[in-house]
Protein backbone atom coordinates (compact mmCIF):
# COMPACT_ATOMS: atom_id res chain seq x y z
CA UNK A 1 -1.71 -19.88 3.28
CA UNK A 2 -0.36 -17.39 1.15
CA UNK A 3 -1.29 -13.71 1.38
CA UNK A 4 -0.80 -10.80 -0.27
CA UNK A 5 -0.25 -7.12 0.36
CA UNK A 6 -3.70 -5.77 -0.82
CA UNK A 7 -5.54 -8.46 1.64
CA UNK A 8 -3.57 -7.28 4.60
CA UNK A 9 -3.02 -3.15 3.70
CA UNK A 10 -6.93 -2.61 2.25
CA UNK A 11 -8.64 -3.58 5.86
CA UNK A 12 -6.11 -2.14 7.49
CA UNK A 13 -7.17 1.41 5.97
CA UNK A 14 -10.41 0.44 5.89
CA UNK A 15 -10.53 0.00 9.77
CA UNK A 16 -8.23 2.29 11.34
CA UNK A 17 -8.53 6.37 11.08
CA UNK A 18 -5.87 8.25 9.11
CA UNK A 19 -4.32 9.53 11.85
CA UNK A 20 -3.44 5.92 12.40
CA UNK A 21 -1.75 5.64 9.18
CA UNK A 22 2.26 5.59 8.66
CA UNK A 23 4.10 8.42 7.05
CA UNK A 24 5.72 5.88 4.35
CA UNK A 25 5.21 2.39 3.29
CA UNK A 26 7.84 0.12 1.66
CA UNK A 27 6.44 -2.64 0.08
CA UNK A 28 6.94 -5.14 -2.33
CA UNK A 29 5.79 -4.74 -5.79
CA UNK A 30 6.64 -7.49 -7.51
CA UNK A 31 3.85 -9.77 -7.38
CA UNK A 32 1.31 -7.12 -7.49
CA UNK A 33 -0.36 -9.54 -10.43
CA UNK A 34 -1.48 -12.20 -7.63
CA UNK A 35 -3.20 -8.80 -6.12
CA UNK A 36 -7.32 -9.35 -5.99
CA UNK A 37 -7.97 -5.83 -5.32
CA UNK A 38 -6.54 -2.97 -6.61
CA UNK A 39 -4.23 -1.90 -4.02
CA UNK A 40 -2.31 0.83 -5.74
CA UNK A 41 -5.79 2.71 -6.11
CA UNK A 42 -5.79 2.51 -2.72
CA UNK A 43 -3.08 4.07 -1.62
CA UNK A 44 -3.41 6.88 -3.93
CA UNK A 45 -6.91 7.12 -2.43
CA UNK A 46 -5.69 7.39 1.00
CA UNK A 47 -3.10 10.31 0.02
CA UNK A 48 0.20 8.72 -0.82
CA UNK A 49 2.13 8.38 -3.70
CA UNK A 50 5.37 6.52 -4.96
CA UNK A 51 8.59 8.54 -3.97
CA UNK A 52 11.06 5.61 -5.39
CA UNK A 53 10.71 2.68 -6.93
CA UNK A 54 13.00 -0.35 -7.94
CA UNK A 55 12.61 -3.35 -9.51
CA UNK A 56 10.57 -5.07 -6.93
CA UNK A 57 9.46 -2.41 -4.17
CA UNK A 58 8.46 0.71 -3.71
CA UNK A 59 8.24 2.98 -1.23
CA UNK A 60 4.87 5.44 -0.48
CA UNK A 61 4.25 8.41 1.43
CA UNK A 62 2.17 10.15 2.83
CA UNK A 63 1.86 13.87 3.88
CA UNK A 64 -0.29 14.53 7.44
């Protein structure tokens, strides 16, 4: 079985309290298409933003 980022990252968030949360995510980008919910909303939602980005990742954080 194949999964994405968005079906492990969104329950994680959704179950755990921010405090709980890492300071900086780098993830892979790439095949955000395959995605089924909108991840990057997500993120931004939960306070963190892209400091640098490449061709296929990108890394997000996060200040406490």
């Amino acid at each position: 079985m194949v999964r994405f980022e968005d079906e492990v990252l969104i329950p994680f968030f959704e179950t755990t309290q921010p405090g709980q949360w890492p300071d900086a995510i780098l993830m892979e980008i790439v095949g955000s298409e395959h995605w089924q919910n909108d991840l990057l909303k997500k993120l931004t939602d939960c306070g963190y933003e892209i400091t640098w980005e490449g061709e296929e990742n990108a890394l997000f954080t996060r200040s406490n």
